[in-house]
Protein backbone atom coordinates (compact mmCIF):
# COMPACT_ATOMS: atom_id res chain seq x y z
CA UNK A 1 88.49 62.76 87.90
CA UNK A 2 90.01 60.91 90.34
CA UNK A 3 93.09 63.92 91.51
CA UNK A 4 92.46 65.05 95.33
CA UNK A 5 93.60 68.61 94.33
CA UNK A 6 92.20 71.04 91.38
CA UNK A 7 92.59 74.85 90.27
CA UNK A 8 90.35 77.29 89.06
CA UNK A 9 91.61 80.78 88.40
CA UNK A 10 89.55 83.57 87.09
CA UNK A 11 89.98 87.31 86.97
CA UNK A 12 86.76 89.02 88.19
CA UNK A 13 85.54 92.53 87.99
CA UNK A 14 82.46 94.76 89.30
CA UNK A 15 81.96 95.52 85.33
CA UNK A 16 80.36 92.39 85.11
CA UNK A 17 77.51 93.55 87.24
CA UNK A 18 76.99 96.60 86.00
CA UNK A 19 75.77 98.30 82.91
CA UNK A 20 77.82 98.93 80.50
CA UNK A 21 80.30 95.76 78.63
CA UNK A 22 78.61 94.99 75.10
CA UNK A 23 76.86 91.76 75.11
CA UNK A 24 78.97 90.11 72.67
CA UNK A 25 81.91 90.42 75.52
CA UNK A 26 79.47 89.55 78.11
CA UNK A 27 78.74 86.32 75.68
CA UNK A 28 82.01 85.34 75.42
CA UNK A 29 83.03 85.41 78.83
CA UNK A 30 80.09 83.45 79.70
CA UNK A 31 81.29 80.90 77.71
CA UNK A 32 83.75 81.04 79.44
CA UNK A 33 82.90 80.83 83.12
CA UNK A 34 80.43 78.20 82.41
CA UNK A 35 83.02 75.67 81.10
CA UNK A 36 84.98 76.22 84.16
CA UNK A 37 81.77 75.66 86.24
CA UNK A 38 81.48 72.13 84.56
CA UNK A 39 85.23 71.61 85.12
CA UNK A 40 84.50 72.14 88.68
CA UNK A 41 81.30 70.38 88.96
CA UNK A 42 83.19 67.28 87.04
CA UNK A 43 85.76 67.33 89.69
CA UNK A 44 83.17 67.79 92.55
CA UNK A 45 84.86 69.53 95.41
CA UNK A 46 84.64 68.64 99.03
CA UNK A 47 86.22 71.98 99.88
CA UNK A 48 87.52 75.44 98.29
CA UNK A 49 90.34 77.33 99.22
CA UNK A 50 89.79 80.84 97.80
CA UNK A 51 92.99 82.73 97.16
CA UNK A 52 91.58 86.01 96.63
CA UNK A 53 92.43 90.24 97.14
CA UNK A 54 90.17 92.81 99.22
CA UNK A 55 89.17 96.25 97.51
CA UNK A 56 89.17 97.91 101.19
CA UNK A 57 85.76 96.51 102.07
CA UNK A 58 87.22 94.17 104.58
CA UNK A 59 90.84 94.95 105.31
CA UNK A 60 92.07 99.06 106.05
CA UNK A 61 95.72 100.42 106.31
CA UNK A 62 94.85 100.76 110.19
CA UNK A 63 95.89 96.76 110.40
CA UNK A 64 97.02 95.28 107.16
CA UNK A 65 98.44 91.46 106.90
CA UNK A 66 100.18 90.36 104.15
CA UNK A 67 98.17 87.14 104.54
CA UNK A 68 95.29 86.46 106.70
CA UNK A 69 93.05 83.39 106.48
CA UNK A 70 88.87 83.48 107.95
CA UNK A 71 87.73 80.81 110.38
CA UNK A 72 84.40 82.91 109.42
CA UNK A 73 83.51 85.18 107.00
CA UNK A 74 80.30 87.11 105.30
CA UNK A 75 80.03 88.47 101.93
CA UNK A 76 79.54 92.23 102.33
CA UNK A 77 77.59 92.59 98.95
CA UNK A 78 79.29 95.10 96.76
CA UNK A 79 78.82 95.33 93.06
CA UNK A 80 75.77 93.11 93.19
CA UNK A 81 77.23 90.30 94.55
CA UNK A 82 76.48 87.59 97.28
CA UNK A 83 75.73 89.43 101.10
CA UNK A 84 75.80 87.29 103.74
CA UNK A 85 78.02 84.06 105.58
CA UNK A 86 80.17 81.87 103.90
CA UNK A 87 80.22 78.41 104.72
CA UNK A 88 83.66 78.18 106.53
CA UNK A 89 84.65 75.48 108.42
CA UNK A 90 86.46 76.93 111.33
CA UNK A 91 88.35 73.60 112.39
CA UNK A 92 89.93 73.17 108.96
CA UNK A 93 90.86 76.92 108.83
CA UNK A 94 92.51 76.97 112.24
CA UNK A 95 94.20 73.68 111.46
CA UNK A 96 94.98 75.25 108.09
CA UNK A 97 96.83 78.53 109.88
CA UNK A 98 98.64 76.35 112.19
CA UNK A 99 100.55 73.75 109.54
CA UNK A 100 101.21 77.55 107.81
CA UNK A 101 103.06 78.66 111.15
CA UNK A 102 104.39 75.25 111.02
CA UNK A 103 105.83 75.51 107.49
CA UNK A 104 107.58 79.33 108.35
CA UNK A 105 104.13 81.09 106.62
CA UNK A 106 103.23 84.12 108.84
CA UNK A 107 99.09 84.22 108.05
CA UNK A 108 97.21 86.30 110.45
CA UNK A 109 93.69 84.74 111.16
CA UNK A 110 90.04 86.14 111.15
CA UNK A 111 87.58 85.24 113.09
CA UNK A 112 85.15 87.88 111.31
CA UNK A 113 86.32 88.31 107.62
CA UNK A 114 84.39 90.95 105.66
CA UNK A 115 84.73 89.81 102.14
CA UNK A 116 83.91 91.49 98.75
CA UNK A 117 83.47 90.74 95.20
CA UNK A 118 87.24 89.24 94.67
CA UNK A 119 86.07 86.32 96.91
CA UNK A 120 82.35 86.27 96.12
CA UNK A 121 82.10 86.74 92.11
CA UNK A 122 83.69 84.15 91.34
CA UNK A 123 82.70 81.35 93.90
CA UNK A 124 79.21 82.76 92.60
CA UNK A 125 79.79 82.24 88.87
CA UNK A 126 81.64 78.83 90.09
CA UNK A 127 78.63 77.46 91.96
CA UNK A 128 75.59 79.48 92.09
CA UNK A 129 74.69 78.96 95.68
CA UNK A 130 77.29 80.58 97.38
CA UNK A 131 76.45 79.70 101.22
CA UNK A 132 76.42 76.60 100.74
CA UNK A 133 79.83 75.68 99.38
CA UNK A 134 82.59 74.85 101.78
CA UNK A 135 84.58 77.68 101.88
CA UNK A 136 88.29 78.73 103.35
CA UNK A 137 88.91 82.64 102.76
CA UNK A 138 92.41 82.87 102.18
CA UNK A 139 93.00 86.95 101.77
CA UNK A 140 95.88 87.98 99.93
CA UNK A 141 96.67 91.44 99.72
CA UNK A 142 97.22 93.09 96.33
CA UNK A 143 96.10 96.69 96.30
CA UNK A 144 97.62 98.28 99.71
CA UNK A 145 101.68 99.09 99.11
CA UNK A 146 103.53 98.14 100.39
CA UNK A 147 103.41 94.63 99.23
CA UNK A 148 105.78 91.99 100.07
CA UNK A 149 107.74 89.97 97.69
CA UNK A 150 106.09 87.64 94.93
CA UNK A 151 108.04 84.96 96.33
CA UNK A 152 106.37 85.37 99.66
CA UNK A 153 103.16 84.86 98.05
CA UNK A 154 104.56 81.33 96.20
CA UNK A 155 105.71 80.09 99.71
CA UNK A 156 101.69 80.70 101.03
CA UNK A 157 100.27 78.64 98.00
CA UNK A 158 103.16 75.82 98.73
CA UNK A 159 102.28 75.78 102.33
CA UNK A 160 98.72 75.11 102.12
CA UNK A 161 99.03 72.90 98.99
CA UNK A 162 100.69 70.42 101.34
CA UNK A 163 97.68 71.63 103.91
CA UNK A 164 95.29 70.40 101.51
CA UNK A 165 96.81 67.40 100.12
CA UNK A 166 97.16 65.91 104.05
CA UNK A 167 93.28 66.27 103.99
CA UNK A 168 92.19 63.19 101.77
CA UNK A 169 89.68 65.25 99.99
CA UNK A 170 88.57 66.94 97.07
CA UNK A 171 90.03 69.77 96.84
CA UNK A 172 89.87 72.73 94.63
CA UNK A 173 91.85 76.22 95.00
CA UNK A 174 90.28 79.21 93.04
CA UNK A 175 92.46 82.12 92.40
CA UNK A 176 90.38 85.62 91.63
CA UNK A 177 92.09 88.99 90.11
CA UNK A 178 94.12 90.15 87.34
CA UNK A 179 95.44 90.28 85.03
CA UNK A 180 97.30 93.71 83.51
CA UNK A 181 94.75 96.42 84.67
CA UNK A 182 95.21 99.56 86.69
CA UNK A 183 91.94 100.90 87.44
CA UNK A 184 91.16 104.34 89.91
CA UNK A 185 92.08 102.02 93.75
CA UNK A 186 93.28 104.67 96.04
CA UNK A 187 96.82 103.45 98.10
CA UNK A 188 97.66 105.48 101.32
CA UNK A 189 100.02 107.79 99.42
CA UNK A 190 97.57 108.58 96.46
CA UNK A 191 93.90 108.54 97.91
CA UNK A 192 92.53 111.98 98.27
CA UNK A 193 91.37 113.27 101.80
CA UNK A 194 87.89 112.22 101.14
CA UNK A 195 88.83 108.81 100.69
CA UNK A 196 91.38 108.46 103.88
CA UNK A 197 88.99 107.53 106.37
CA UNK A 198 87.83 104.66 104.52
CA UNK A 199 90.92 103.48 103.67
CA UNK A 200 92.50 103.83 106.42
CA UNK A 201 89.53 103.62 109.31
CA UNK A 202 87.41 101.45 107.33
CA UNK A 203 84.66 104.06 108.05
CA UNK A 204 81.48 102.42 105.99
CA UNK A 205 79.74 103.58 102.72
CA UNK A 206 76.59 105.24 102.65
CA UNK A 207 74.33 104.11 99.83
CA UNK A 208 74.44 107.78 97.94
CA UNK A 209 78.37 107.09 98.24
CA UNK A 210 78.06 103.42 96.83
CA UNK A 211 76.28 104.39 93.84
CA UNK A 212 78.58 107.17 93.28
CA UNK A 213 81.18 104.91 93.34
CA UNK A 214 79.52 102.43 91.09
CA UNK A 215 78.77 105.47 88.43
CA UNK A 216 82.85 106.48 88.67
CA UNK A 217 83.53 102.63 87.78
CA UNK A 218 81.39 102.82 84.63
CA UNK A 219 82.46 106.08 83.62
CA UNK A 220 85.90 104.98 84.25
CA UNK A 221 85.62 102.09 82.12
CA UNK A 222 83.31 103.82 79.27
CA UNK A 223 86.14 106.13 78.62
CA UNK A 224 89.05 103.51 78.88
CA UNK A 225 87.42 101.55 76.19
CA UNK A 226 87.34 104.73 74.48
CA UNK A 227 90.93 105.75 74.57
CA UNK A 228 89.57 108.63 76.15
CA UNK A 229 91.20 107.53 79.62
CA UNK A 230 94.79 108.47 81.45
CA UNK A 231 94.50 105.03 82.70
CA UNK A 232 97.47 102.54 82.11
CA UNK A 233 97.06 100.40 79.01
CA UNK A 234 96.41 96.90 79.13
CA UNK A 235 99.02 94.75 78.84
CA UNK A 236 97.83 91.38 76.90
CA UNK A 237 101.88 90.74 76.26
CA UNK A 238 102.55 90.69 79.66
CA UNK A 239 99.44 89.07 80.36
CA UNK A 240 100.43 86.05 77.68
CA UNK A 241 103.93 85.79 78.82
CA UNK A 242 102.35 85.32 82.48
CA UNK A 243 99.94 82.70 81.57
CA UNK A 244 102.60 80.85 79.41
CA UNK A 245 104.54 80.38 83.04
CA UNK A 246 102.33 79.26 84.39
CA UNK A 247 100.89 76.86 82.06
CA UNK A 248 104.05 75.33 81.86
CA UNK A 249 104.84 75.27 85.67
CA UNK A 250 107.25 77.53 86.03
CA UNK A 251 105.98 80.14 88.50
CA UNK A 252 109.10 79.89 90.27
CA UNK A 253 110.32 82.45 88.00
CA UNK A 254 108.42 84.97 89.07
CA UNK A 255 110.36 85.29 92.01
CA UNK A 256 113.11 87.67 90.71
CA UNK A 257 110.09 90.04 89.60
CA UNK A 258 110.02 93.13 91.53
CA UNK A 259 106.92 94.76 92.58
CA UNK A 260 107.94 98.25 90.76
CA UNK A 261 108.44 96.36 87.42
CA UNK A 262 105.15 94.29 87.73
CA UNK A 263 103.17 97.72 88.08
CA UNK A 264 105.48 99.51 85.60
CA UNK A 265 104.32 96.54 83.01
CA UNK A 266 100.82 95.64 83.79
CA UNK A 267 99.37 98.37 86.28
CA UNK A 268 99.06 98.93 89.98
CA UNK A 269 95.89 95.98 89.77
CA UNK A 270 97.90 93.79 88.29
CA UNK A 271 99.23 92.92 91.78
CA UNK A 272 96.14 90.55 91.84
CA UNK A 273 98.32 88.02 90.11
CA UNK A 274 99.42 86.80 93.44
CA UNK A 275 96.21 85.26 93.88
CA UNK A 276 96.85 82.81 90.43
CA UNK A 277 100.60 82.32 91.81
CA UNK A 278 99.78 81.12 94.87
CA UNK A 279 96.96 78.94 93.94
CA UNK A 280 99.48 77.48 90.97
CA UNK A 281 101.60 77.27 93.82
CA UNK A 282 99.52 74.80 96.22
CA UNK A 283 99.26 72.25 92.70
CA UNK A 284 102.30 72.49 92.28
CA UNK A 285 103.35 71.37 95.98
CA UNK A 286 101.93 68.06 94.49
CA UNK A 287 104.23 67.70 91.62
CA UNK A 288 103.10 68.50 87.72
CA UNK A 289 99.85 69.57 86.85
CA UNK A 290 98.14 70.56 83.56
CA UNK A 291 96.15 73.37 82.15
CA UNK A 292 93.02 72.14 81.04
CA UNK A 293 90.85 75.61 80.22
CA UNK A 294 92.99 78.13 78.74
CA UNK A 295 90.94 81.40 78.15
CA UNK A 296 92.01 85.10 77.57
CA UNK A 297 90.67 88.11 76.30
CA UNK A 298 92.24 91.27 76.93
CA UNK A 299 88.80 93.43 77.79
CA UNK A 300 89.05 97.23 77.76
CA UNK A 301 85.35 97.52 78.67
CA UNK A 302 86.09 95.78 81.99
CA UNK A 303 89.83 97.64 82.24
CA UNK A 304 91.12 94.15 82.56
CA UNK A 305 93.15 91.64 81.01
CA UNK A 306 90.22 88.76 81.45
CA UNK A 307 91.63 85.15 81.66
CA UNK A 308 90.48 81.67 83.22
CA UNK A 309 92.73 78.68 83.80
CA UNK A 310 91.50 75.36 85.23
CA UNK A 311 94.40 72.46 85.49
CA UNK A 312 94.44 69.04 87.47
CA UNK A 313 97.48 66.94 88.75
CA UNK A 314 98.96 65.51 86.02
């Protein structure tokens, strides 16, 4: 490959960690995951821009951005998943904030980013060795209403497109979430009092309350797959229809979506889209690309709408 800029985009979810998904769906997915990781090492990055959402492990309603990019940031281990620093290079993510304030992109900036399994699954399944990969956090926020515009999102993944492309690297931008999928996240106007102060106040987990958590997940999920669950359906059409936009490299259409329809479609969760159109976004800043892995399997057991999409400048 000789293209300085490269996507990755990959739904993630704590499921995969944890008891429960049959090992024929576990099989599949692997599959997967690992032809993306050859993608990726084919391409060989120099640096990854993670476009990813926060499941109130890092960010809190007491001070929530739209936006916010980490000059440093540490894994905080949830679900099973890489604890400790990510390799950020704080020049590049300062100068990386500052062309976004130059471009009329509002991004708030972290010195000390907390971030969870949305960042850290799939930079894990991507490269194995976490620490060592060059990493900028970009958070985007998906689960905390309210949420701003799609098209707000779009202008972020233009922005540092033409961020990345000024760098003369290799460059490859990993979206993680989605797709249709409305699982149990508490918002400010539906968490119960229990769950305010962590919400809210970020107050931290104790372990009996993390593995009570993890046991709601699987029970949540056991009974989704079982049509036993008042869960929102999965939404593969929607899902499809999505993917088809963006495979053909028209995201821009997604800007007369509203947020209420989105979540009226494909679930509160789905929200974690933005992370895919902002990462199409930045290869598109660069003219038109193409979709080389195109993977989807709508996956009750993980209450998700599972998909992967790699795609190079064309």
């Amino acid at each position: 490959m000789t293209t300085s800029l490269a996507l990755c985009c990959m739904s993630h979810s704590p499921l995969l960690n944890l008891p429960g998904p049959p090992p024929e769906l576990l099989d599949d997915i692997d599959s997967a995951v690992a032809a993306a990781a050859e993608f990726v090492r084919a391409f060989d990055p120099e640096l990854v821009v993670t476009f990813s959402p926060d499941h109130y492990n890092g960010f809190f309603y007491r001070l929530m951005p739209p936006f916010c990019i980490g000059t440093a940031a540490v894994g905080v281990g949830d679900y099973g998943t890489y604890a400790g620093p990510l390799n950020v290079p704080a020049d590049v993510a300062t100068a990386c904030a500052e062309a976004l304030w130059d471009a009329g992109v509002d991004i708030a900036v972290s010195a000390s980013m907390d971030v969870d399994h949305g960042t850290v699954q799939p930079l894990q399944a991507l490269f194995g060795d976490v620490a060592d990969v060059p990493v900028l956090p970009v958070f985007v926020n998906s689960v905390a209403t309210p949420l701003g515009p799609l098209r707000r999102t779009r202008a972020l993944g233009t922005a540092i497109g033409h961020f990345a492309a000024s760098l003369g690297r290799r460059v490859l931008v990993v979206g993680s979430g989605g797709l249709s999928h409305d699982p149990p996240v508490p918002t400010l106007a539906t968490a119960p009092p229990a769950a305010l102060a962590r919400i809210v106040h970020g107050e931290p987990m104790t372990a009996e309350q993390r593995s009570a958590r993890q046991s709601a997940v699987m029970t949540a999920a056991h009974d989704f797959a079982a049509g036993g669950s008042a869960l929102r359906p999965l939404n593969p059409d929607w899902d499809r229809a999505l993917l088809e936009l963006l495979d053909t490299n028209r995201g821009a259409e997604v800007d007369a979506w509203s947020n209420a329809w989105v979540a009226a479609e494909a679930g509160n969760s789905a929200h974690e889209v933005r992370t895919w159109l902002a990462a199409f976004a930045a290869m598109a800043s660069q003219g038109p690309y193409e979709t080389r892995l195109r993977y989807y399997r709508a996956a009750p057991e993980l209450i998700a709408g599972f998909a992967i999409r790699t795609a190079v400048t064309a």
